[in-house]
C-alpha atoms as a PDB file:
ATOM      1  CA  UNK A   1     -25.309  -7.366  30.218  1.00  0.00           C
ATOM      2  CA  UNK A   2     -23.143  -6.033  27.826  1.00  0.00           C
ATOM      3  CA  UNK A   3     -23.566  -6.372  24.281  1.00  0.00           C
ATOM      4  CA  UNK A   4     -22.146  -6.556  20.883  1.00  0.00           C
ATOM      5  CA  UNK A   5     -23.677  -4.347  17.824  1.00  0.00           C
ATOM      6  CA  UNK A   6     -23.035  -4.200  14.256  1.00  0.00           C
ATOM      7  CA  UNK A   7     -23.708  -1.285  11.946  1.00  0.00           C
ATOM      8  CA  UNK A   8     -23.251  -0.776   8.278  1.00  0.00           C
ATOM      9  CA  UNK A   9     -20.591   1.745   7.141  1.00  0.00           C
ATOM     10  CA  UNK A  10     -22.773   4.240   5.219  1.00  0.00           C
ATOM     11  CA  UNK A  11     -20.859   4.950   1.948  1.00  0.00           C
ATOM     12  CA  UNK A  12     -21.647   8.670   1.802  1.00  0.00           C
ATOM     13  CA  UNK A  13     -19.358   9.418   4.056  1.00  0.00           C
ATOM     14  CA  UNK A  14     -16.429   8.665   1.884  1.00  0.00           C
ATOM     15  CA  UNK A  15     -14.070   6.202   2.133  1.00  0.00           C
ATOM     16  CA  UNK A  16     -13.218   4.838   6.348  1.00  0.00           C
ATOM     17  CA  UNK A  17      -9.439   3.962   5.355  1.00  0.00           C
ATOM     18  CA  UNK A  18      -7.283   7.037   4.204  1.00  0.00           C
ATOM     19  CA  UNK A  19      -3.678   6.390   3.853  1.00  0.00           C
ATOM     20  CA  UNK A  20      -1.065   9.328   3.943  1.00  0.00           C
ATOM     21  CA  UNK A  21       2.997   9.136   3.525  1.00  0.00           C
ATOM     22  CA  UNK A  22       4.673  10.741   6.884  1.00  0.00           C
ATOM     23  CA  UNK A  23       5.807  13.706   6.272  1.00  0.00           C
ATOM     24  CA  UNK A  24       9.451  14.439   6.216  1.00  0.00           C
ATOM     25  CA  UNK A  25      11.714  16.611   7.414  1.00  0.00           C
ATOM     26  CA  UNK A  26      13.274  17.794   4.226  1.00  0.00           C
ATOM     27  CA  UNK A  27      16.734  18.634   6.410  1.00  0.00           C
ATOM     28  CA  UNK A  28      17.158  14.871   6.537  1.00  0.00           C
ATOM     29  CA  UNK A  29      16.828  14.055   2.796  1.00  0.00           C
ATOM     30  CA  UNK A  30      20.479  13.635   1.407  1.00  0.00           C
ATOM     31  CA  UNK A  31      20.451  14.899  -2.267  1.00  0.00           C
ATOM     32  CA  UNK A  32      24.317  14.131  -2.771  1.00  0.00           C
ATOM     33  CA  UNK A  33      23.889  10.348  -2.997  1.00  0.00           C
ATOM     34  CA  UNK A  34      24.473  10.022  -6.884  1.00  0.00           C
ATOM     35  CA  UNK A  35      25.207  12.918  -8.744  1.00  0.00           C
ATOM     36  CA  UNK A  36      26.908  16.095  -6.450  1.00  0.00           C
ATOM     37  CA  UNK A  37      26.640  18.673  -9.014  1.00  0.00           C
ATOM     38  CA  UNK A  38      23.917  20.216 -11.540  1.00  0.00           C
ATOM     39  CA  UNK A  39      20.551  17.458 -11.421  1.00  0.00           C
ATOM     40  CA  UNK A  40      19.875  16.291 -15.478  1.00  0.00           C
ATOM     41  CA  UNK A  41      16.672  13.828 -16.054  1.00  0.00           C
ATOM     42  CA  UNK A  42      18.573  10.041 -16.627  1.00  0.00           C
ATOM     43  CA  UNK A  43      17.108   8.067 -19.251  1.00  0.00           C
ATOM     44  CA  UNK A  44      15.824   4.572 -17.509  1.00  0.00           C
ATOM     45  CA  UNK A  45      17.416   1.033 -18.879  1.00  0.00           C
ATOM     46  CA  UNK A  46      15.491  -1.875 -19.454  1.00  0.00           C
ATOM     47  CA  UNK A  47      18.329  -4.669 -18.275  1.00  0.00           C
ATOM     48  CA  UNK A  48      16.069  -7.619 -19.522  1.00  0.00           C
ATOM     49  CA  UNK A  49      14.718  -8.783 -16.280  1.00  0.00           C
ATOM     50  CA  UNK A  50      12.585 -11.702 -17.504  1.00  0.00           C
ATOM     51  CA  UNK A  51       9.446 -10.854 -15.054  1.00  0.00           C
ATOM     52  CA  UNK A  52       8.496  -8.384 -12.594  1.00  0.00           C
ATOM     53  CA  UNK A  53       6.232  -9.710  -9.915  1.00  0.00           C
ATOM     54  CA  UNK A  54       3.690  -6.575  -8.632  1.00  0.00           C
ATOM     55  CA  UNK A  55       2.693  -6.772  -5.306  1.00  0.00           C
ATOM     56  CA  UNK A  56      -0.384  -4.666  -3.633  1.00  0.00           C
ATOM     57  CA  UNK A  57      -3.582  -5.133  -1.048  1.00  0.00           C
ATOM     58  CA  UNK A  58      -6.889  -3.605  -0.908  1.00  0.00           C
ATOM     59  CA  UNK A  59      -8.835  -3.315   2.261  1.00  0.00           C
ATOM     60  CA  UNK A  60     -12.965  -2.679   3.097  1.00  0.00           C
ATOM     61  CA  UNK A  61     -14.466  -1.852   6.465  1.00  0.00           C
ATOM     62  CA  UNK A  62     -17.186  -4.172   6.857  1.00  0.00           C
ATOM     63  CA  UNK A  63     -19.296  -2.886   9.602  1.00  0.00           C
ATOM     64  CA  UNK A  64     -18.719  -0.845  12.570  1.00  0.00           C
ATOM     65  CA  UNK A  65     -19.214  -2.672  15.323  1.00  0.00           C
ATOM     66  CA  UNK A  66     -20.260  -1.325  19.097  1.00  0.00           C
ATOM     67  CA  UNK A  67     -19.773  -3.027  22.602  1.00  0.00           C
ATOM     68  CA  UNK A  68     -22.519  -1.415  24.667  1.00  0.00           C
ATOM     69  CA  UNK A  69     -21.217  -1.435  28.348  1.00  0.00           C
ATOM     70  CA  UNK A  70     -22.609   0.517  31.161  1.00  0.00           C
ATOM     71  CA  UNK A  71     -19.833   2.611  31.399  1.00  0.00           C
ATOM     72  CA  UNK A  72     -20.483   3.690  27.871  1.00  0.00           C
ATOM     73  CA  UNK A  73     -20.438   2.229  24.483  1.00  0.00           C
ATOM     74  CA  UNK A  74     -16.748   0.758  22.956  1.00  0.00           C
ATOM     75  CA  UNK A  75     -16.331   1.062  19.519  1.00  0.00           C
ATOM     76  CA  UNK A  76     -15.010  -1.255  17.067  1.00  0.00           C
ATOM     77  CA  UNK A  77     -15.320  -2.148  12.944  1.00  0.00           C
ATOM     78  CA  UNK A  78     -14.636  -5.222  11.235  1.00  0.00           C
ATOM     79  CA  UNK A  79     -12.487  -5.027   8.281  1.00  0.00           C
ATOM     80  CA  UNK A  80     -11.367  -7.722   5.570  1.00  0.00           C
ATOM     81  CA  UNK A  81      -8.366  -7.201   3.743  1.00  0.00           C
ATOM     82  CA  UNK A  82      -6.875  -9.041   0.878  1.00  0.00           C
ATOM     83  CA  UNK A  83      -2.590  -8.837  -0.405  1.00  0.00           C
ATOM     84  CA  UNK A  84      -1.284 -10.437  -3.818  1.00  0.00           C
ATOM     85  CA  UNK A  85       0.974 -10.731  -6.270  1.00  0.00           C
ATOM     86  CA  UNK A  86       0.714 -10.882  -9.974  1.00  0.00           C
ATOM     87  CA  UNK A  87       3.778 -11.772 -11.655  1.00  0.00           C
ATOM     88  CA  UNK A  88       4.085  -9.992 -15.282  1.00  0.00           C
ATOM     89  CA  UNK A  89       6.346 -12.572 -17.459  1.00  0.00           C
ATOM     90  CA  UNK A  90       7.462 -10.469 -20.599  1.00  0.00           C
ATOM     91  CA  UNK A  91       8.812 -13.512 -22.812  1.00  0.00           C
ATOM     92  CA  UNK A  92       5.000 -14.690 -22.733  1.00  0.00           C
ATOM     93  CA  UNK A  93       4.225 -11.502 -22.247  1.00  0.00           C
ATOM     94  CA  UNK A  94       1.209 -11.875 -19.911  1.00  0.00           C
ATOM     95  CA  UNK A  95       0.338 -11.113 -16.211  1.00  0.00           C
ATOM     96  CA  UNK A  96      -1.128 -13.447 -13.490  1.00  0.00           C
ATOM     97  CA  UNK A  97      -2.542 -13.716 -10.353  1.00  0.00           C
ATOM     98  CA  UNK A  98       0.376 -16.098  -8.550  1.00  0.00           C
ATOM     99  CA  UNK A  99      -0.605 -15.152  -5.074  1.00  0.00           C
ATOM    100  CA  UNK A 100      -3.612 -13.988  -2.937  1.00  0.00           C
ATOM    101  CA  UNK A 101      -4.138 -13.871   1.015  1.00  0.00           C
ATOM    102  CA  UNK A 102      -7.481 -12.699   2.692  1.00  0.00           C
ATOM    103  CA  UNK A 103      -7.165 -11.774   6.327  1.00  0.00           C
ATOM    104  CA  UNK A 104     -10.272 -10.542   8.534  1.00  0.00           C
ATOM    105  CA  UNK A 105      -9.672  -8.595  11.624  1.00  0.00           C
ATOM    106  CA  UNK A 106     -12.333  -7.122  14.527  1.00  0.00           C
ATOM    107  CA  UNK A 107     -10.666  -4.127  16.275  1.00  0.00           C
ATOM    108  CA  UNK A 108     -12.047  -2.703  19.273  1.00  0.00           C
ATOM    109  CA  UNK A 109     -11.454   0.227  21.291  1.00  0.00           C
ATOM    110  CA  UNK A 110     -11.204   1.554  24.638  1.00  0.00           C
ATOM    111  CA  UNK A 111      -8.524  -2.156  25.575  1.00  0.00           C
ATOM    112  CA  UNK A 112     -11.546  -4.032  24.991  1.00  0.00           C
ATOM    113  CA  UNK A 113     -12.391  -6.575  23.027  1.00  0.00           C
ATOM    114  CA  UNK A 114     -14.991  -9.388  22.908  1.00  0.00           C
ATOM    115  CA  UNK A 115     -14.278 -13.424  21.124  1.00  0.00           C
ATOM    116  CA  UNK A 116     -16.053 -12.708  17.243  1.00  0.00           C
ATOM    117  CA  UNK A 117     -17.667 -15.629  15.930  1.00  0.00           C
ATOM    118  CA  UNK A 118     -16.716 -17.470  12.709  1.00  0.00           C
ATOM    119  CA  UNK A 119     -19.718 -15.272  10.767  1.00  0.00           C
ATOM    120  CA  UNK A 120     -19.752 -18.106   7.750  1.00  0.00           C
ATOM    121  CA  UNK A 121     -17.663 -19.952   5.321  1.00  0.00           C
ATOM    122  CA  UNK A 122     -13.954 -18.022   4.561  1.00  0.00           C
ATOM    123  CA  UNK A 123     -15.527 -15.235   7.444  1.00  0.00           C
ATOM    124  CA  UNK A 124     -13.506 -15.759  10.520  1.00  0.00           C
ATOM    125  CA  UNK A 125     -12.743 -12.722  11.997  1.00  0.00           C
ATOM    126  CA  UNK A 126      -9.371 -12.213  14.394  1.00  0.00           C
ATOM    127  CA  UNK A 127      -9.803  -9.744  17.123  1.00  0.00           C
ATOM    128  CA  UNK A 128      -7.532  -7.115  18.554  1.00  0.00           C
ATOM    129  CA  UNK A 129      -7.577  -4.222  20.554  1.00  0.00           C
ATOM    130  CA  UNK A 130      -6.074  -0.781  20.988  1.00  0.00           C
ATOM    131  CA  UNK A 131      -6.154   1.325  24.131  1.00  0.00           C
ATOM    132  CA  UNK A 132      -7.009   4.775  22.069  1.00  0.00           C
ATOM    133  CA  UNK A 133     -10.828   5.202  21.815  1.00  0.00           C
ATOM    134  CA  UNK A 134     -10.165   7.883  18.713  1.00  0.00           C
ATOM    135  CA  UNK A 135     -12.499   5.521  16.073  1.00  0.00           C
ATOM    136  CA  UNK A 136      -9.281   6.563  13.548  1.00  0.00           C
ATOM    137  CA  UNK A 137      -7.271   4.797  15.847  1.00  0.00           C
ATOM    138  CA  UNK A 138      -9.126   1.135  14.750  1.00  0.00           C
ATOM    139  CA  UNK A 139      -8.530   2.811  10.878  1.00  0.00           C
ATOM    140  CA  UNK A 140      -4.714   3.401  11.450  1.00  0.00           C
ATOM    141  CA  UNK A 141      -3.949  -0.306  13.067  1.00  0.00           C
ATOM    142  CA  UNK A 142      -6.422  -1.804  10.548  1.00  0.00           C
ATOM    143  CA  UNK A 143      -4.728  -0.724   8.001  1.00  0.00           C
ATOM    144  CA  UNK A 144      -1.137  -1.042   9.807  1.00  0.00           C
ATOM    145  CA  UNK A 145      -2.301  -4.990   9.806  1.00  0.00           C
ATOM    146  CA  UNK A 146      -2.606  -5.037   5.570  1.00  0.00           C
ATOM    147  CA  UNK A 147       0.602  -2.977   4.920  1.00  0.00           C
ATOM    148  CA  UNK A 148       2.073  -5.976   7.233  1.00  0.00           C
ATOM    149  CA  UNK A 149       0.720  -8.961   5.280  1.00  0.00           C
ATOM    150  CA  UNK A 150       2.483  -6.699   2.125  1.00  0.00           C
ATOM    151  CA  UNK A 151       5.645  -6.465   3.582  1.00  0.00           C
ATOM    152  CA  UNK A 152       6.003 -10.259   4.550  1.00  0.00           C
ATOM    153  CA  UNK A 153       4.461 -11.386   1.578  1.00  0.00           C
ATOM    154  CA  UNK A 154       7.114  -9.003  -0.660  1.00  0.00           C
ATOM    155  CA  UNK A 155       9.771  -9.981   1.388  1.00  0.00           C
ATOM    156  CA  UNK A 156       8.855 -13.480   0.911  1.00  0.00           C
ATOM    157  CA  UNK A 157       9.315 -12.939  -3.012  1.00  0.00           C
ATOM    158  CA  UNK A 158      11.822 -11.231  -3.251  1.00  0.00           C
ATOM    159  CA  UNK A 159      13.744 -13.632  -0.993  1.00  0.00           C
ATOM    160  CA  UNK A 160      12.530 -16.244  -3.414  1.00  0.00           C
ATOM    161  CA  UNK A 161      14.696 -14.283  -6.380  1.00  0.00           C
ATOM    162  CA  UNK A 162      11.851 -12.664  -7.710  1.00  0.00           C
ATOM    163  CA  UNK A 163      12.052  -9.085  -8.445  1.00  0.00           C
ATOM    164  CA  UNK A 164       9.427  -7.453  -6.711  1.00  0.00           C
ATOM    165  CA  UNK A 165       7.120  -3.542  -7.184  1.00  0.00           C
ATOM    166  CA  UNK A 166       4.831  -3.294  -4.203  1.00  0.00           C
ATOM    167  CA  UNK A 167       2.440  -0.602  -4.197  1.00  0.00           C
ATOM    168  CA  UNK A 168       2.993   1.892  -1.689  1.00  0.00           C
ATOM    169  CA  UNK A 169       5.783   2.575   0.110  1.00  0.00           C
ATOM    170  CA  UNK A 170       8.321  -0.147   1.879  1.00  0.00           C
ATOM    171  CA  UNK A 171       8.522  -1.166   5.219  1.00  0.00           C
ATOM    172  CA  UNK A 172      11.006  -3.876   4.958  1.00  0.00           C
ATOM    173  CA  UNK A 173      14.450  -2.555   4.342  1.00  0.00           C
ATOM    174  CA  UNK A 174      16.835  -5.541   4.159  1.00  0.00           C
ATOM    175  CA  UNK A 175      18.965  -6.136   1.020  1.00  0.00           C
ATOM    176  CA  UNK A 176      16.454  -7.503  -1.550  1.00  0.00           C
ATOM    177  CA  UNK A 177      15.621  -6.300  -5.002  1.00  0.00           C
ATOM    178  CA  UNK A 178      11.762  -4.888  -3.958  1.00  0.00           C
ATOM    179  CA  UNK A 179      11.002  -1.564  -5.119  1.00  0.00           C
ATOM    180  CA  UNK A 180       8.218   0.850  -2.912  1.00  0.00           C
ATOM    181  CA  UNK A 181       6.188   2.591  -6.038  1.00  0.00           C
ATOM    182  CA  UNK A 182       4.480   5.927  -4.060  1.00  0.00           C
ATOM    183  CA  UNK A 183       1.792   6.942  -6.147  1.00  0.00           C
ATOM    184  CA  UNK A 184       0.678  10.137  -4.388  1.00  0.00           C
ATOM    185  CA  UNK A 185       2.858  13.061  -3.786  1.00  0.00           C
ATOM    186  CA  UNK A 186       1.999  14.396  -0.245  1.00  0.00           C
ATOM    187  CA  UNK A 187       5.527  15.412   1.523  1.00  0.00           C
ATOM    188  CA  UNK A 188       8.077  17.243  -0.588  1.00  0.00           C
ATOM    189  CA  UNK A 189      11.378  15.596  -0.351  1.00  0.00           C
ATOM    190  CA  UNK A 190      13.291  17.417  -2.700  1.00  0.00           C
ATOM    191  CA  UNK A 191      14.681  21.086  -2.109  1.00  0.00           C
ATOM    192  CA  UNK A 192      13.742  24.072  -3.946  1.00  0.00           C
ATOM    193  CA  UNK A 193      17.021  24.077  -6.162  1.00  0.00           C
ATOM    194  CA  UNK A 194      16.078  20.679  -7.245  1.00  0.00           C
ATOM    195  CA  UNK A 195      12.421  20.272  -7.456  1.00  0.00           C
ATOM    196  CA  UNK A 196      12.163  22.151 -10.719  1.00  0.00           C
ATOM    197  CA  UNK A 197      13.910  18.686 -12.592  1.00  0.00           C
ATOM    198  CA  UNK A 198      10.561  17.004 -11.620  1.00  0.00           C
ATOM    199  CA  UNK A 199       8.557  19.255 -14.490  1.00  0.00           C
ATOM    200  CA  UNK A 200      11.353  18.485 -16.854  1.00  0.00           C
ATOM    201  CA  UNK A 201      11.234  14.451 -16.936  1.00  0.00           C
ATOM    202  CA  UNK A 202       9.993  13.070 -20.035  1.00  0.00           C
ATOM    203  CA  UNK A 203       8.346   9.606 -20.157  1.00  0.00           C
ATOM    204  CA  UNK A 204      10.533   6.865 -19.052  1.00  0.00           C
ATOM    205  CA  UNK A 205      13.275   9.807 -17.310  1.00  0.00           C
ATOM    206  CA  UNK A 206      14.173   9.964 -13.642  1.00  0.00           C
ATOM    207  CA  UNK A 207      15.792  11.968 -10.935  1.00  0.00           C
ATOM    208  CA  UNK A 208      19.020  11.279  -9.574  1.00  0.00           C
ATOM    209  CA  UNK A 209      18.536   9.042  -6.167  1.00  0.00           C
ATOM    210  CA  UNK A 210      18.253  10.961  -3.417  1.00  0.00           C
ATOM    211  CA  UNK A 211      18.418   9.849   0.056  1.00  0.00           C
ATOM    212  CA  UNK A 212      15.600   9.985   2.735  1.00  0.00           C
ATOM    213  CA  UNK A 213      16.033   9.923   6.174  1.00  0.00           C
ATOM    214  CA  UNK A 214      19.808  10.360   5.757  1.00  0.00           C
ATOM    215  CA  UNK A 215      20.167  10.779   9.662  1.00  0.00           C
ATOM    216  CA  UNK A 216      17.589   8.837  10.661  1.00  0.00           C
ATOM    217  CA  UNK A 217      17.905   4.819  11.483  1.00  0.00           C
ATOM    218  CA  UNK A 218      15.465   3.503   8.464  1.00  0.00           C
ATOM    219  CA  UNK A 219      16.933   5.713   4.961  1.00  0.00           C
ATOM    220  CA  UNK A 220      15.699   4.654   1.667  1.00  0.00           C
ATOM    221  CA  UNK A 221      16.667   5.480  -1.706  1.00  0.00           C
ATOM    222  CA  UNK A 222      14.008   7.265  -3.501  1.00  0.00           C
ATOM    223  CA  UNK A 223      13.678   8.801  -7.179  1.00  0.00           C
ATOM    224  CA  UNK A 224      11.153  10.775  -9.067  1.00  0.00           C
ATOM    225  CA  UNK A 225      10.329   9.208 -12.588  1.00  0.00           C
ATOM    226  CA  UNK A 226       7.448   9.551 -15.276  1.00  0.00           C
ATOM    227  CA  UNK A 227       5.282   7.007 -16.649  1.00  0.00           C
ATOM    228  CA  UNK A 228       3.662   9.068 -19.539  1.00  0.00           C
ATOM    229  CA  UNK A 229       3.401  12.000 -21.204  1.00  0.00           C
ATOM    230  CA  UNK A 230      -0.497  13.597 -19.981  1.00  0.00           C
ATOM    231  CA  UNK A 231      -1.845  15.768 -22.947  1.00  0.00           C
ATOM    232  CA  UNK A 232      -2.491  19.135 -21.472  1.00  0.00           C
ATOM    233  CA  UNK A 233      -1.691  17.810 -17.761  1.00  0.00           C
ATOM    234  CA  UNK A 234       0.660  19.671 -15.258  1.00  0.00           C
ATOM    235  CA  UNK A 235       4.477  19.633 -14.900  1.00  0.00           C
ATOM    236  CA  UNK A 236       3.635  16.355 -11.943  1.00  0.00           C
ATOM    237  CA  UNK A 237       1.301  14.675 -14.075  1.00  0.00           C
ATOM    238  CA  UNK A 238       2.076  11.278 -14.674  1.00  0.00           C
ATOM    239  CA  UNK A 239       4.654  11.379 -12.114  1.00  0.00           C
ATOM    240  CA  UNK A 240       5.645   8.529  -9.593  1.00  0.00           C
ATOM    241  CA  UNK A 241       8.155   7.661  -6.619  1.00  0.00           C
ATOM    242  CA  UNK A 242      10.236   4.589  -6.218  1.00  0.00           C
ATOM    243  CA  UNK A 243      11.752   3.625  -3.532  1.00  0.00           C
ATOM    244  CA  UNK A 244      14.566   0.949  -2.257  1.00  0.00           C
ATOM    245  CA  UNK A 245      16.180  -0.115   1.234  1.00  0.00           C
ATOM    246  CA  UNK A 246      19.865   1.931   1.884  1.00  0.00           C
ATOM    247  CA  UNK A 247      20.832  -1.972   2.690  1.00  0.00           C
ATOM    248  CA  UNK A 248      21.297  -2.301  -0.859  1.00  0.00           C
ATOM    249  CA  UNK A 249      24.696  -1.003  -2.150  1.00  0.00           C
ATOM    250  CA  UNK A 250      24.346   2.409  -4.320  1.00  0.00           C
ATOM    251  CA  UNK A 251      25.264   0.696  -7.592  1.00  0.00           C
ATOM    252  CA  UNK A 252      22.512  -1.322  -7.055  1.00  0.00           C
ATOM    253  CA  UNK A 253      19.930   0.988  -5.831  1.00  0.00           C
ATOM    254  CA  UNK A 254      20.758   2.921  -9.279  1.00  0.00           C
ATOM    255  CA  UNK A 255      20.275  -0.676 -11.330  1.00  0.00           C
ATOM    256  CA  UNK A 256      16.901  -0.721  -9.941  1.00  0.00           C
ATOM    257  CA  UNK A 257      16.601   2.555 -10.830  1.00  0.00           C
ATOM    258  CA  UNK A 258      16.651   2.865 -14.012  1.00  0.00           C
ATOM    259  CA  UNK A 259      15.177  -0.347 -14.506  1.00  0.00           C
ATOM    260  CA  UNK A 260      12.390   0.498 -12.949  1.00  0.00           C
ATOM    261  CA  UNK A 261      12.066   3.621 -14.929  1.00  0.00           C
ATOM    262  CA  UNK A 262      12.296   1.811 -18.347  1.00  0.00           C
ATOM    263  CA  UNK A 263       9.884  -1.007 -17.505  1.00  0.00           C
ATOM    264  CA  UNK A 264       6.727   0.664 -15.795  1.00  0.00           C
ATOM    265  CA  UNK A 265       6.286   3.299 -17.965  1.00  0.00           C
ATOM    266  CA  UNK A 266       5.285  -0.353 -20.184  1.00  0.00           C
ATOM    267  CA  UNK A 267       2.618  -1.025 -18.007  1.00  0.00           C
ATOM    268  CA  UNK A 268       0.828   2.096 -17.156  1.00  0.00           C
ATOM    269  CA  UNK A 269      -2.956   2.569 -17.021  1.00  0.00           C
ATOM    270  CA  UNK A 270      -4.807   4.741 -20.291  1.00  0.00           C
ATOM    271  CA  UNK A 271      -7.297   7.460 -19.140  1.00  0.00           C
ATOM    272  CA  UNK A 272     -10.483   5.377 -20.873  1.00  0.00           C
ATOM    273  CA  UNK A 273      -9.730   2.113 -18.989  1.00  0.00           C
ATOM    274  CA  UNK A 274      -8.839   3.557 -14.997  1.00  0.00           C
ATOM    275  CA  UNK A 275      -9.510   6.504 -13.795  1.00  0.00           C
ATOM    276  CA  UNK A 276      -6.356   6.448 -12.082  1.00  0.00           C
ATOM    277  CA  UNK A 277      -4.567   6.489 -15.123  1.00  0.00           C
ATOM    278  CA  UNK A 278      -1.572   6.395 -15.607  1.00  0.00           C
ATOM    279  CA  UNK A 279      -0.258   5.518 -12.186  1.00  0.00           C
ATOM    280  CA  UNK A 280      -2.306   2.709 -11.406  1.00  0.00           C
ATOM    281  CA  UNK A 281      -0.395   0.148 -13.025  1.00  0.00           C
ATOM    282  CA  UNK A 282      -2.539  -2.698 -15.396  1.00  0.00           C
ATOM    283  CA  UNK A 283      -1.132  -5.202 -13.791  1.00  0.00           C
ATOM    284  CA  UNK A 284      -1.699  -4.502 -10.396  1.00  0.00           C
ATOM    285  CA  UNK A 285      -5.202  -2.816 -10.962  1.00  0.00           C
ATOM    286  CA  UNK A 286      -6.274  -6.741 -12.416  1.00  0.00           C
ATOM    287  CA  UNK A 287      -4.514  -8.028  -8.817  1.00  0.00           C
ATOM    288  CA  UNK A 288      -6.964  -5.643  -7.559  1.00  0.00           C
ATOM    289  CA  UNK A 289      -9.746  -7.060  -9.009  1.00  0.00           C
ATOM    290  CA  UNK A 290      -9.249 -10.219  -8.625  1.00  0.00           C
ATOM    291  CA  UNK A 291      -8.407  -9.145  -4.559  1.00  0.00           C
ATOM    292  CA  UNK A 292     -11.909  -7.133  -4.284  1.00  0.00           C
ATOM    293  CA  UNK A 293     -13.599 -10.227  -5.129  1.00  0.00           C
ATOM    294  CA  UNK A 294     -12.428 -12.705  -2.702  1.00  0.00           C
ATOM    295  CA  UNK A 295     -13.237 -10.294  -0.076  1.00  0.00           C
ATOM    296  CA  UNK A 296     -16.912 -11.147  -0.843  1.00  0.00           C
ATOM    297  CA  UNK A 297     -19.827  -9.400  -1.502  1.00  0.00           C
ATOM    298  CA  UNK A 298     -19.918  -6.519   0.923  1.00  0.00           C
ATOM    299  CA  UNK A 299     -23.764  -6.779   1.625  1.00  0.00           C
ATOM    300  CA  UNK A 300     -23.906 -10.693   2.125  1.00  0.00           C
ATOM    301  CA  UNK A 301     -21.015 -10.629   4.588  1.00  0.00           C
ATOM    302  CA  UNK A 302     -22.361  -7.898   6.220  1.00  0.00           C
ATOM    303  CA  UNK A 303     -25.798  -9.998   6.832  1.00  0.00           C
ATOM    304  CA  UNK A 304     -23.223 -12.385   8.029  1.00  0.00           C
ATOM    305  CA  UNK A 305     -22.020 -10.588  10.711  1.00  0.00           C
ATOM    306  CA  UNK A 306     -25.512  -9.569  11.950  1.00  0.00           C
ATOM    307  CA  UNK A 307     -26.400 -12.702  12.118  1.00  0.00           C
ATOM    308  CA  UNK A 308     -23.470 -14.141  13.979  1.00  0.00           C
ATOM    309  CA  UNK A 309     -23.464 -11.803  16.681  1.00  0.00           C
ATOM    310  CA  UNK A 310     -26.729 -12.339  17.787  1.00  0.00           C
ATOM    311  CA  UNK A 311     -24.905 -15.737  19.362  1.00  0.00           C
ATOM    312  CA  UNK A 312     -22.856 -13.282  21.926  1.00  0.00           C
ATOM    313  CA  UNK A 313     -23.934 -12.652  25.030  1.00  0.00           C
ATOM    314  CA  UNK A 314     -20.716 -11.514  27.143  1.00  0.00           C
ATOM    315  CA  UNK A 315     -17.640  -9.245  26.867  1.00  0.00           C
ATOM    316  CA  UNK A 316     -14.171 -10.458  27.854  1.00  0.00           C
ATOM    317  CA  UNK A 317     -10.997  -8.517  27.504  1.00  0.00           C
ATOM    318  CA  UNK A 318      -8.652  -8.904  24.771  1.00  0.00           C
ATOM    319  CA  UNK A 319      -6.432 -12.002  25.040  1.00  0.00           C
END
């Protein structure tokens, strides 16, 4: 009779979700979108938007998690993942937590799958399934599933009027005021004639917008901008991407712009409170604390689990 196992995820072997930006083909990035001629940083202007709500998930692999069949064993993990906002009022000024969402998910391999039992209090567990039995495969949709729940729940806000910064790169391009900060630098949009303007922003400067995915059927405005100056850093340090839907008009895209450049540069991280300094923003790093721990304490749920599974006794295919 088939079986269902659970296994710790041993931390030493770093981290089981790694994100990564797709990599673009730099042929399709339209660098003629604002300014045609010679690139010169632009200065950022705070407009007085009266908050900015910051929008971001975490995620944690709980336990891997193995069907054993006679054919051979499926594999599968449990993950939790949590998505919030906190919404920074600047007449107060102050940051708060105004929204949080915890979502639990079993993914199996192989188009299998198996019913998961409600492991405890807040643990209910949703299964799916993907036919690829590459274990990264359960990573990628795991993590596909969180950078859903961000979408809708930025989407959501900004529909609501609220001017939204979600962390990470958008996936919702209709014609709302959200803005994709990219914290990580891992495909190089720009040209070679106009990558060298990067090393010469000053804090709170930009890039002109440049257009990616010009001939594709999803482009976004982008821009380069830095936060803060980084004694003795590189030419990059402290350097950021935003990002906004091509559904917005270009007038607006550059409002957003340089709004965006003017305010976060506000809110950036200091080297002696996060590591991740100066990119990881304050306010969204507290989102992420206060995200981490309604996920639970990784060692109690994952007793939970153990114990929960011992109830299941059969393997049925994924609804």
């Amino acid at each position: 009779m088939p079986q269902l196992y659970v296994e710790g995820w041993a931390p030493e072997y770093g981290n089981p979700v790694e994100t990564d930006e797709a990599t673009v083909d730099r042929d399709s990035v339209d660098e003629l979108v604002e300014v045609p001629g010679r690139w010169d940083p632009i200065t950022g202007a705070d407009d007085g938007v009266t908050a900015v709500v910051f929008v971001d998930g975490v995620r944690r692999v709980d336990a891997r998690l193995t069907i054993d069949e006679p054919d051979g064993p499926v594999p599968g993990i449990c993950g939790s993942f949590g998505v919030g906002a906190v919404r920074w009022d600047r007449a107060v000024p102050r940051s708060d937590v105004a929204v949080t969402r915890v979502e639990r998910l079993a993914v199996f391999g192989h188009g299998k799958g198996m019913p998961f039992p409600v492991a405890g209090p807040q643990l209910a567990y949703r299964t799916a399934s993907v036919a690829d039995e590459d274990p990264r495969a359960l990573i990628q949709h795991f993590h596909g599933e969180m950078r859903k729940a961000e979408a809708r729940l930025s989407e959501e806000l900004a529909q609501a009027g609220e001017f939204v910064v979600a962390d990470g790169p958008i996936n919702d391009l209709s014609a709302t005021e959200k803005v994709g900060y990219v914290k990580t630098h891992r495909a190089p949009y720009l040209s070679p004639a106009k990558a060298p303007i990067i090393g010469r922003l000053g804090m709170a400067e930009r890039t002109p917008l440049f257009l990616i995915g010009a001939d594709g059927r999803f482009p976004k405005y982008s821009w380069y901008f830095r936060l803060a100056e980084i004694a003795r850093g590189h030419s990059w340090s402290g350097v950021v991407r935003g990002e906004v839907s091509s559904h917005l008009t270009l007038e607006t895209a550059r409002h957003i712009a340089d709004r965006t450049t003017a305010l976060l540069p506000l809110v950036a991280s200091e080297a002696h409170v996060d590591p991740r300094a100066p990119q990881n923003l304050v306010p969204i790093a507290a989102l992420e604390r206060e995200l981490r721990r309604r996920l639970g304490d990784p060692a109690f749920v994952l007793r939970a689990l153990r114990s929960a599974v011992m109830s299941l006794t059969t393997v049925g295919e994924p609804a």
